[in-house]
C-alpha atoms as a PDB file:
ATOM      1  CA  UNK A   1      -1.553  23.843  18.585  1.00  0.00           C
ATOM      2  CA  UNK A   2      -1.916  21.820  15.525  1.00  0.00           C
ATOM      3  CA  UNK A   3      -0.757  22.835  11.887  1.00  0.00           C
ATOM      4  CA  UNK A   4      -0.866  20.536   8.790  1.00  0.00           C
ATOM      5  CA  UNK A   5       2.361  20.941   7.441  1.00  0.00           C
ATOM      6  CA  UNK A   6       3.302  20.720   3.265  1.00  0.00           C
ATOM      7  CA  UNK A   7       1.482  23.868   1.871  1.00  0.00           C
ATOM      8  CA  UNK A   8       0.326  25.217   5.802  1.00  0.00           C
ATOM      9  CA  UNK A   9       3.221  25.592   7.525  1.00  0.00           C
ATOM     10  CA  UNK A  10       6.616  24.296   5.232  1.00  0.00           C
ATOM     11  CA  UNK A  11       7.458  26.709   2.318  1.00  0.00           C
ATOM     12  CA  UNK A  12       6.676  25.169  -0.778  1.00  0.00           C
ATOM     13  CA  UNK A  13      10.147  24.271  -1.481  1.00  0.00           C
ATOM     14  CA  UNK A  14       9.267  21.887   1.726  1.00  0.00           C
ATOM     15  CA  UNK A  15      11.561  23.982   4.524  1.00  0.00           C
ATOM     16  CA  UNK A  16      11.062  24.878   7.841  1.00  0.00           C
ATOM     17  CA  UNK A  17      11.642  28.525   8.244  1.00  0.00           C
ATOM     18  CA  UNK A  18      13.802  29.891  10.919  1.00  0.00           C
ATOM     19  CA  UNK A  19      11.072  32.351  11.887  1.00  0.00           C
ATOM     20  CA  UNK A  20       8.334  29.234  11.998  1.00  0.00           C
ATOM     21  CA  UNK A  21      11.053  26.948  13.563  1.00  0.00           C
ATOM     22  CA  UNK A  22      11.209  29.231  16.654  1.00  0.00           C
ATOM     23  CA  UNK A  23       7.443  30.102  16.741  1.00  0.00           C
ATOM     24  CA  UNK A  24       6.839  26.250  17.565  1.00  0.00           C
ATOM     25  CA  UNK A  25       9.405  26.500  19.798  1.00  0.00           C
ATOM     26  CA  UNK A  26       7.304  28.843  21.759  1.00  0.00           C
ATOM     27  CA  UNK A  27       4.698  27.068  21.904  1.00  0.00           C
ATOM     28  CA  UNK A  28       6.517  23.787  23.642  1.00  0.00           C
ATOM     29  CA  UNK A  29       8.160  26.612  26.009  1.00  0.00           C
ATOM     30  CA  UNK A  30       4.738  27.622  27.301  1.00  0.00           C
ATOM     31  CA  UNK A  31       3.628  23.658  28.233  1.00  0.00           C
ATOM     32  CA  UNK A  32       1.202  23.635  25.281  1.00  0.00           C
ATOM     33  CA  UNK A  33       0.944  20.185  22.970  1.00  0.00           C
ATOM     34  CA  UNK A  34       2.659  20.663  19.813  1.00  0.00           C
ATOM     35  CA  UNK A  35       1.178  18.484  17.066  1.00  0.00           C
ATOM     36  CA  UNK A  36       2.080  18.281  13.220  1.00  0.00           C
ATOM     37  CA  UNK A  37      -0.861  16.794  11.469  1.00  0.00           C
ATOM     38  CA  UNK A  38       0.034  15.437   8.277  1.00  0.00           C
ATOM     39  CA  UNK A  39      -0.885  13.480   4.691  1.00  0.00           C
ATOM     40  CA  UNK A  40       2.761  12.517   5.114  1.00  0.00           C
ATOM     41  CA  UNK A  41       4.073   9.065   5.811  1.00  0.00           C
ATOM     42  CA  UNK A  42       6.976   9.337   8.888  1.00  0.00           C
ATOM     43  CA  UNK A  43       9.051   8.522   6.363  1.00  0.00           C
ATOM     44  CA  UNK A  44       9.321  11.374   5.203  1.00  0.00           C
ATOM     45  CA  UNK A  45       9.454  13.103   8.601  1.00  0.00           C
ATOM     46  CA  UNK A  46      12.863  12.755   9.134  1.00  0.00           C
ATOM     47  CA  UNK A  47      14.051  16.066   7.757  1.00  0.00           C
ATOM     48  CA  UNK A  48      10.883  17.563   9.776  1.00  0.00           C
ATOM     49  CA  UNK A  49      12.403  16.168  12.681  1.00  0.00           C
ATOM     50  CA  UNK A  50      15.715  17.715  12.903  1.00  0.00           C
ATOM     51  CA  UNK A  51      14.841  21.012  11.433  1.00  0.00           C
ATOM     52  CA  UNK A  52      11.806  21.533  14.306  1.00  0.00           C
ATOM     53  CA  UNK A  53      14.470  20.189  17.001  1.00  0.00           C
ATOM     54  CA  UNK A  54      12.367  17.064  17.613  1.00  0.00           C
ATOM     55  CA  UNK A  55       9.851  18.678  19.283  1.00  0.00           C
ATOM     56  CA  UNK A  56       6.169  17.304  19.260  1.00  0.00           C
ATOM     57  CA  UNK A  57       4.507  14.534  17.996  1.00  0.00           C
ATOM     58  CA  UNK A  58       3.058  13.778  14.451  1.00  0.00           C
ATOM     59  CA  UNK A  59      -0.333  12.764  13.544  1.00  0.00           C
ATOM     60  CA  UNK A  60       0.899  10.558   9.930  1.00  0.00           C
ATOM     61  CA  UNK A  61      -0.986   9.422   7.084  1.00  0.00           C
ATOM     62  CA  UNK A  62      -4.062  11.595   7.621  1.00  0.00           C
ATOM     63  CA  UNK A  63      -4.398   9.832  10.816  1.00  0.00           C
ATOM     64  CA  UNK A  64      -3.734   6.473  10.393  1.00  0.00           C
ATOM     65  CA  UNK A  65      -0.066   6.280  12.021  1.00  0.00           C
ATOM     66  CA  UNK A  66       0.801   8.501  15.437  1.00  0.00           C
ATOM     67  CA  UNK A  67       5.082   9.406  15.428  1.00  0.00           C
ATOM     68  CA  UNK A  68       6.897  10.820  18.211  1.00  0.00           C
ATOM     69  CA  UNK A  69       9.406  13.114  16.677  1.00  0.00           C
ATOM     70  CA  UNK A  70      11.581  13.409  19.532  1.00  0.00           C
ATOM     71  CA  UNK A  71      12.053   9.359  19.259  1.00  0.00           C
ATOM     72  CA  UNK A  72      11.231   8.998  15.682  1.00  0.00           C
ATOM     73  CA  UNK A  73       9.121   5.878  16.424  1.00  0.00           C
ATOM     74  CA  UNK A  74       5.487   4.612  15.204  1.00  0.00           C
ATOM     75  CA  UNK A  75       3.586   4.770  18.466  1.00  0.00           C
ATOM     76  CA  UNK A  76       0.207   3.889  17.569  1.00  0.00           C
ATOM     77  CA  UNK A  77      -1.358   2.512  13.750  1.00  0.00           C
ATOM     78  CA  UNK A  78      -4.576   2.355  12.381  1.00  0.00           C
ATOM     79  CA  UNK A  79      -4.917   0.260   9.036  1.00  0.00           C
ATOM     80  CA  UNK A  80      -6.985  -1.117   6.401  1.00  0.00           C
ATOM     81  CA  UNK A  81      -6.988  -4.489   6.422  1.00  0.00           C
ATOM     82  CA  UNK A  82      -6.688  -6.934   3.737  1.00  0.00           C
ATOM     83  CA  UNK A  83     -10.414  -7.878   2.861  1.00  0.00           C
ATOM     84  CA  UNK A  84     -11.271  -4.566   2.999  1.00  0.00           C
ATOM     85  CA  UNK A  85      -8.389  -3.294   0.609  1.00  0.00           C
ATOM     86  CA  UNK A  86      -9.265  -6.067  -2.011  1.00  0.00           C
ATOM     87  CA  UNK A  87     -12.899  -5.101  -2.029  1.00  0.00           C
ATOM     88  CA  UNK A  88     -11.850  -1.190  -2.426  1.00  0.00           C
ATOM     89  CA  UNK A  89      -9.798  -1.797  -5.269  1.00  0.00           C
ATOM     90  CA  UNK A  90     -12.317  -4.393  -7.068  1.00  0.00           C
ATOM     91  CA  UNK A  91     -14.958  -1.275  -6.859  1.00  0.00           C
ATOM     92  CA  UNK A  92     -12.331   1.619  -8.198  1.00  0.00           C
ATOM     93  CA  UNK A  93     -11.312  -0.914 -10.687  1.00  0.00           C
ATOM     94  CA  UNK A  94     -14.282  -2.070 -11.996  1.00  0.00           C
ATOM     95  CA  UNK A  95     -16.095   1.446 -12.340  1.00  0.00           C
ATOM     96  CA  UNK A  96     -13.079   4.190 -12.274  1.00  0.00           C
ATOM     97  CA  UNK A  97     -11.137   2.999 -16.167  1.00  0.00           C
ATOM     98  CA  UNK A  98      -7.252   4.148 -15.467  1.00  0.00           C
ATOM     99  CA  UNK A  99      -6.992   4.470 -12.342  1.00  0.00           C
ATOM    100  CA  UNK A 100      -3.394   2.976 -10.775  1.00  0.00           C
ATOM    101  CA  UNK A 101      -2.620   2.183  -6.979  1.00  0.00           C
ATOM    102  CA  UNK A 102      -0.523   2.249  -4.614  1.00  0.00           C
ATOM    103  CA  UNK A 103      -0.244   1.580  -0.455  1.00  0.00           C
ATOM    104  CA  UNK A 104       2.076   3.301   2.325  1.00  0.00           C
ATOM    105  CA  UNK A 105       2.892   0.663   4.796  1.00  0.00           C
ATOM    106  CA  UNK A 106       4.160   1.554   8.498  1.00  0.00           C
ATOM    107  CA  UNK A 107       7.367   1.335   7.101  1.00  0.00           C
ATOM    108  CA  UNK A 108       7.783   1.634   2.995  1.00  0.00           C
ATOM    109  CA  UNK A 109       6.026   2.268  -0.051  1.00  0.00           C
ATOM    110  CA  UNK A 110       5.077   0.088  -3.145  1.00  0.00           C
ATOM    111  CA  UNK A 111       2.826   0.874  -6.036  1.00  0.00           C
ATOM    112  CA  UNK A 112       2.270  -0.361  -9.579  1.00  0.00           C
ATOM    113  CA  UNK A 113       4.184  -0.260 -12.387  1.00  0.00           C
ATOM    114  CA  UNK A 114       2.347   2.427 -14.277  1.00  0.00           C
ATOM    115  CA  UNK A 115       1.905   4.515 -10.646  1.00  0.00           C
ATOM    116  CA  UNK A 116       3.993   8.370 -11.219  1.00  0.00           C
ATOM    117  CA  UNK A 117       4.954   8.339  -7.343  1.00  0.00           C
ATOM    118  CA  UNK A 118       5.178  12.486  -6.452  1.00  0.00           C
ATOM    119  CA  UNK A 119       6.373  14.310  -3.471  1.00  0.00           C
ATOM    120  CA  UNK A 120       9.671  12.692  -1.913  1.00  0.00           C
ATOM    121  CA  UNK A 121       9.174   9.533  -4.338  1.00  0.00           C
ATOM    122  CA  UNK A 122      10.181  10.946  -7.084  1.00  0.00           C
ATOM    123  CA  UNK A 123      13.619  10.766  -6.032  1.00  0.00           C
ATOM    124  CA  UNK A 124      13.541   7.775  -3.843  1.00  0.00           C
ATOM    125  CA  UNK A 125      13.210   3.756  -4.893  1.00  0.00           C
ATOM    126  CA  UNK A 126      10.121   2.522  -4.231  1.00  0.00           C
ATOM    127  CA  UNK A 127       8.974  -1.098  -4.288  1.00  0.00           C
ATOM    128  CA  UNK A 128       6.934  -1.967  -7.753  1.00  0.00           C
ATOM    129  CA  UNK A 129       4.307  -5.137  -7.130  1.00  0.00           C
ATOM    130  CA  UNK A 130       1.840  -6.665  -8.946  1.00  0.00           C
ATOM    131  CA  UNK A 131      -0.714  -6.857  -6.483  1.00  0.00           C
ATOM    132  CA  UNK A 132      -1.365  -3.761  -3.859  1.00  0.00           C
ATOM    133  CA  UNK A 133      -3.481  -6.025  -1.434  1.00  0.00           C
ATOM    134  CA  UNK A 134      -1.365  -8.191   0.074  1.00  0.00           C
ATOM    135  CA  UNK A 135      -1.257  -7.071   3.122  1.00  0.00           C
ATOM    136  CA  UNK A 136      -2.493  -4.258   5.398  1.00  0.00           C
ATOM    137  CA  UNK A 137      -1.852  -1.052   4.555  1.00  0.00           C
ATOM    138  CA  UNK A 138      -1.808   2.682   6.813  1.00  0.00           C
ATOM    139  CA  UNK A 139      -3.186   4.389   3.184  1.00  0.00           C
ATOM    140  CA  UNK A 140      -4.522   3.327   0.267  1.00  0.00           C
ATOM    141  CA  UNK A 141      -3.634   5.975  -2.860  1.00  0.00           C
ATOM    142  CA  UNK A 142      -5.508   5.582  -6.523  1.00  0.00           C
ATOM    143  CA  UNK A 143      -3.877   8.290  -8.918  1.00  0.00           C
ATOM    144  CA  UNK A 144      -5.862   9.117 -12.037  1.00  0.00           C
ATOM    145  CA  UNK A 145      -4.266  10.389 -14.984  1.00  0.00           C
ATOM    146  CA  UNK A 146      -6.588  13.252 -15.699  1.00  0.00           C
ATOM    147  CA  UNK A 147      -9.751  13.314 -13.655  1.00  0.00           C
ATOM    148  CA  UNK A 148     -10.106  17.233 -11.364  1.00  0.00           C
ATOM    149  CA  UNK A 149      -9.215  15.878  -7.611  1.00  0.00           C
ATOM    150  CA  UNK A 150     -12.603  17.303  -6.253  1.00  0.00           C
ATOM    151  CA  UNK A 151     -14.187  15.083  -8.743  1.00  0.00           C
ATOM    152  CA  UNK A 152     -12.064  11.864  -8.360  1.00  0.00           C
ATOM    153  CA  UNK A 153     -12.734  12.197  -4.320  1.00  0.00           C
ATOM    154  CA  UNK A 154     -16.580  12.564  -4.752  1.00  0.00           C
ATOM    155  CA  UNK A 155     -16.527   9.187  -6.872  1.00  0.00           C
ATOM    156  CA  UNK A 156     -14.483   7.646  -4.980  1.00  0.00           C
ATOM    157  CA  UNK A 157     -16.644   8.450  -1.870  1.00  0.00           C
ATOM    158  CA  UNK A 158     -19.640   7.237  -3.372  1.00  0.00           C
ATOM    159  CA  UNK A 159     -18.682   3.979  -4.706  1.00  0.00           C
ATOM    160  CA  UNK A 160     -16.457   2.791  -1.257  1.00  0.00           C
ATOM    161  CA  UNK A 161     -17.382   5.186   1.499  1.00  0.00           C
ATOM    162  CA  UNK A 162     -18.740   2.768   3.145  1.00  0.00           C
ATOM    163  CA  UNK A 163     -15.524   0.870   3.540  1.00  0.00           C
ATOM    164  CA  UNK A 164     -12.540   3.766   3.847  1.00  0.00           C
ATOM    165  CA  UNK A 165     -12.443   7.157   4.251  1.00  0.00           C
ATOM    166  CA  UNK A 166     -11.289   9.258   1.008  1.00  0.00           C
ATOM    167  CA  UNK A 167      -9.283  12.408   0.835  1.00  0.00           C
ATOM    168  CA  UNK A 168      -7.142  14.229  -1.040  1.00  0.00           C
ATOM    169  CA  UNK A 169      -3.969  16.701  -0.590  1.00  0.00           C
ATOM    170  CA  UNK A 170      -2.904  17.312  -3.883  1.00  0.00           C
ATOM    171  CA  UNK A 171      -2.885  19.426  -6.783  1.00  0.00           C
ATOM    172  CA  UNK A 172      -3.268  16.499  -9.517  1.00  0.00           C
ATOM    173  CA  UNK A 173      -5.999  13.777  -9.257  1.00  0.00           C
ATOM    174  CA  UNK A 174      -4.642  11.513  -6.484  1.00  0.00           C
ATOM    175  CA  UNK A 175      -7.061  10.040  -3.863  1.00  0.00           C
ATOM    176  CA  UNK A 176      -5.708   9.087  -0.412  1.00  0.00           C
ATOM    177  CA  UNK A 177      -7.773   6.331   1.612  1.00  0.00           C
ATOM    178  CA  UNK A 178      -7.467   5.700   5.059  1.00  0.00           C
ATOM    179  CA  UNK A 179      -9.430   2.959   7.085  1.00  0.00           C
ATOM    180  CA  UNK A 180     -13.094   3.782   7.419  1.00  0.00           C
ATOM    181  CA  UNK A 181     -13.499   6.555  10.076  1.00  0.00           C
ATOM    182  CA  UNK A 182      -9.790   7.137  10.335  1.00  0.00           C
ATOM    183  CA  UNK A 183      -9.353  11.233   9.877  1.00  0.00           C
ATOM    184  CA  UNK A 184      -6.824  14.151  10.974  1.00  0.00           C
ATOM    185  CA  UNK A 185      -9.628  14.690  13.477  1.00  0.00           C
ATOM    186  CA  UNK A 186     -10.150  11.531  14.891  1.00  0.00           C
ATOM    187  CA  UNK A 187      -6.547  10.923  16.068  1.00  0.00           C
ATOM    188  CA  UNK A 188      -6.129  14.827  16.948  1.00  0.00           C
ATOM    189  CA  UNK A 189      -9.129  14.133  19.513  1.00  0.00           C
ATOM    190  CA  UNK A 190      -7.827  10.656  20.528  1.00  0.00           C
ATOM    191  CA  UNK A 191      -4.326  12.968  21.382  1.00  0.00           C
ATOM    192  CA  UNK A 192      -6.189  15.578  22.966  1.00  0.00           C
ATOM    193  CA  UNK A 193      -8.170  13.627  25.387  1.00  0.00           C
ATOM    194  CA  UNK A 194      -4.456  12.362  26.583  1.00  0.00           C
ATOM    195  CA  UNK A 195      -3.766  15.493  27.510  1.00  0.00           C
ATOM    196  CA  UNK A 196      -7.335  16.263  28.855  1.00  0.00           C
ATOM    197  CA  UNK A 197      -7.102  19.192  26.082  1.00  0.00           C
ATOM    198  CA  UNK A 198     -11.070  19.989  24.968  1.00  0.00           C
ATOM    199  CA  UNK A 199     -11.419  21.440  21.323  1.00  0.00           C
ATOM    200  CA  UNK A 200     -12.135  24.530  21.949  1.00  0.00           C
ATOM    201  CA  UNK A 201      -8.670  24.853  23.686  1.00  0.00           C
ATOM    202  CA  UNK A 202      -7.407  23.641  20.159  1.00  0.00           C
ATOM    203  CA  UNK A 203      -5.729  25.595  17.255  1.00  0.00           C
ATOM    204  CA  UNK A 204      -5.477  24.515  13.899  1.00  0.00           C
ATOM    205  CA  UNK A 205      -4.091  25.278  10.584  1.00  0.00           C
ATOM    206  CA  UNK A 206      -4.323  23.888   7.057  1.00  0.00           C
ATOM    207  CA  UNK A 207      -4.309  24.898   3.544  1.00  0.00           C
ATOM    208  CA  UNK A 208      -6.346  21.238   1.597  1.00  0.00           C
ATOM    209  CA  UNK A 209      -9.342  19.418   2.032  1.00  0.00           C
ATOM    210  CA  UNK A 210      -7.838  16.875   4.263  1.00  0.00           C
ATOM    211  CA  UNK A 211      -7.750  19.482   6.838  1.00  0.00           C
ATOM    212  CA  UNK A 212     -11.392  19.977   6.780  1.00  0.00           C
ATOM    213  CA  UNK A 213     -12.057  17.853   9.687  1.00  0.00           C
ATOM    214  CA  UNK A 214      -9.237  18.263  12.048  1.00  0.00           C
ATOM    215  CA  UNK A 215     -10.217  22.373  10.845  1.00  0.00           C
ATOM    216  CA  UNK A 216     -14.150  21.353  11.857  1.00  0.00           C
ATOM    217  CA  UNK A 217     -12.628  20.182  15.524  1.00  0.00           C
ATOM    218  CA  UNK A 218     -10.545  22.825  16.603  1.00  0.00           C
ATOM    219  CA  UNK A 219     -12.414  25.473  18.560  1.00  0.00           C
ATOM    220  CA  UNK A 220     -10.246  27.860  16.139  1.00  0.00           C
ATOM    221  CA  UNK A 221      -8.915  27.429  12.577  1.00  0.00           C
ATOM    222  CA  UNK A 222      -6.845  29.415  10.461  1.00  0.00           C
ATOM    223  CA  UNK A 223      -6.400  28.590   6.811  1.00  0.00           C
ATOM    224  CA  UNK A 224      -3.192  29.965   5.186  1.00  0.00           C
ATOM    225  CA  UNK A 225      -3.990  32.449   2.095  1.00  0.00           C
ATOM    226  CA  UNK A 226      -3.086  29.799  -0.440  1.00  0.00           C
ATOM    227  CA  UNK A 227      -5.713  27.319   0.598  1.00  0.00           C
ATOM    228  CA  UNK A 228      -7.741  24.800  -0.858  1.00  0.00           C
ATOM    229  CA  UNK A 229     -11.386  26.974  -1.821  1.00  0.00           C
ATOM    230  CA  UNK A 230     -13.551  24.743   0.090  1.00  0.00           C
ATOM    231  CA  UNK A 231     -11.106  25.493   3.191  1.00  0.00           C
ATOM    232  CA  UNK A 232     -11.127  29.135   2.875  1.00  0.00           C
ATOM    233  CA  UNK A 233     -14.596  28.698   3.206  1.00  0.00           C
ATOM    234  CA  UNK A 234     -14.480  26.527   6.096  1.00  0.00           C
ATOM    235  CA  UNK A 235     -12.276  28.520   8.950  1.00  0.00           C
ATOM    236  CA  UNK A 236     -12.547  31.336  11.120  1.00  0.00           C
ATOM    237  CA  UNK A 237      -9.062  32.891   9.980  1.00  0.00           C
ATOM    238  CA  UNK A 238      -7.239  33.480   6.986  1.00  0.00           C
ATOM    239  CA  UNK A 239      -3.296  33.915   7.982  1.00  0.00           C
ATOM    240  CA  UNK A 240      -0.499  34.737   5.269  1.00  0.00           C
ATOM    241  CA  UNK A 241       0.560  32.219   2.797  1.00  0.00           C
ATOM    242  CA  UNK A 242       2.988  29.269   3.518  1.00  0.00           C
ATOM    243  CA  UNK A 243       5.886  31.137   1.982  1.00  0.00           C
ATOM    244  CA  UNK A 244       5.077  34.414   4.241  1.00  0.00           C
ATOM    245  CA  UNK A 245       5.053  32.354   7.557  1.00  0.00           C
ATOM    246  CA  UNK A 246       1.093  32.552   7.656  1.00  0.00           C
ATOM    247  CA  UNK A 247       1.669  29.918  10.621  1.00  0.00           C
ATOM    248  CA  UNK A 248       4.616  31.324  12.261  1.00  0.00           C
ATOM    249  CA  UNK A 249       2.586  34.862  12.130  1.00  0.00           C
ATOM    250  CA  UNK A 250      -0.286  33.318  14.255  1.00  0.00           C
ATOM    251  CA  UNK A 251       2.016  31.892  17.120  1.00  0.00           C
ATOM    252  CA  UNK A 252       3.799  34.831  17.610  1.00  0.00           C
ATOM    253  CA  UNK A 253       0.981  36.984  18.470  1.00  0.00           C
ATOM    254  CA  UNK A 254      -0.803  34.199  20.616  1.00  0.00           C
ATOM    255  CA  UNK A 255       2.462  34.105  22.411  1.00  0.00           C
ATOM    256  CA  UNK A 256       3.454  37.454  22.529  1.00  0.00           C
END
């Protein structure tokens, strides 16, 4: 059972129901892998954490960093290295005017001066530098101040798909990056071949385009009502929106 979670299964104030927060809890009673596949970085997976109990693991970053919630420790990383992130950010620079960076680390956050950091940021201190390629990174994000997302990720794709994988989770015109080949799919595959679980034993939920491959995987896929066009167009479900418990809604009648 894997669910993306901001906009899938967390209201969009960013809580964990008490309906969905017992729905996963059915699911870990009945021995099947729990996984929360995620844009986020784990650290912001703290409050996660305690309101799900600490149950399952999380699949970070869009792939790039594995985090056992019950221990709330980095357990496997996949990053872009440093050559790679220069030449990325020479290309967007160089063809993509206005466009401002920043990197999620296993640990931390730093961006440039003129980056608006969103989600959890906004309230938080992050670390302003001068150069965003200093070191290897778990995701690369370039935020453009007024380019459509759909638009921003096909450019982006075509100028340094050959060198990172591009995504995006958002609302507002803010690419994510991960290291070439790195996907929600890819490390929900690598986690269910642990388990000797095959795809089509595999449920899935998301609501943005960064879902589209883990959704593409799973031998079922629900998309909550509030989704992403191009992933209502993708699944075999449609559930109820985030704030109805579209997730939660699922589980219950799989586990009834």
């Amino acid at each position: 059972m894997a669910t993306d979670l901001d906009g899938t299964a967390l209201r969009t104030d960013g809580t964990v129901s008490p309906r969905t927060v017992a729905a996963f809890g059915k699911v870990e009673e009945s021995g099947a892998v729990l996984a929360f596949v995620t844009g986020r970085p784990p650290r912001w997976m703290g409050g996660v954490a305690s309101a799900v109990r600490h149950r399952g693991l999380a699949i970070c970053a869009n792939g790039a960093l594995i985090y056992d919630l019950h221990t709330e420790r980095i357990v496997e990383s996949h990053l872009i290295s440093v050559d790679v992130l220069e030449e990325v950010v020479a290309q967007l620079r160089a063809n993509v005017p206005e466009l401002v960076f920043s990197v999620e680390y296993e640990a931390g956050f730093a961006h440039e001066s003129d980056f608006l950091p969103g989600g959890l940021d906004r309230t938080r201190d992050a670390t302003r530098v001068d150069s965003v390629t200093s070191r290897p990174c778990a995701k690369l994000l370039a935020l453009h101040p007024r380019m459509d997302p759909d638009e921003l990720q096909a450019t982006v794709h075509e100028l340094v798909g050959h060198l990172v994988t591009a995504t995006h989770s958002s609302r507002r015109g803010l690419i994510e990056m991960s290291a070439r080949g790195v996907t929600k799919a890819t490390a929900l595959a690598a986690l269910a071949e642990q388990h000797e679980i095959k795809p089509s034993q595999a449920v899935a939920f998301g609501d943005m385009p960064n879902d589209l491959p883990m959704l593409s995987w799973a031998g079922t896929s629900y998309a909550v009502a509030n989704a992403h066009p191009l992933v209502l167009a993708a699944v075999d479900h449609v559930t109820a929106t985030n704030d109805d418990d579209g997730v939660a809604q699922v589980i219950e009648k799989l586990y009834a």
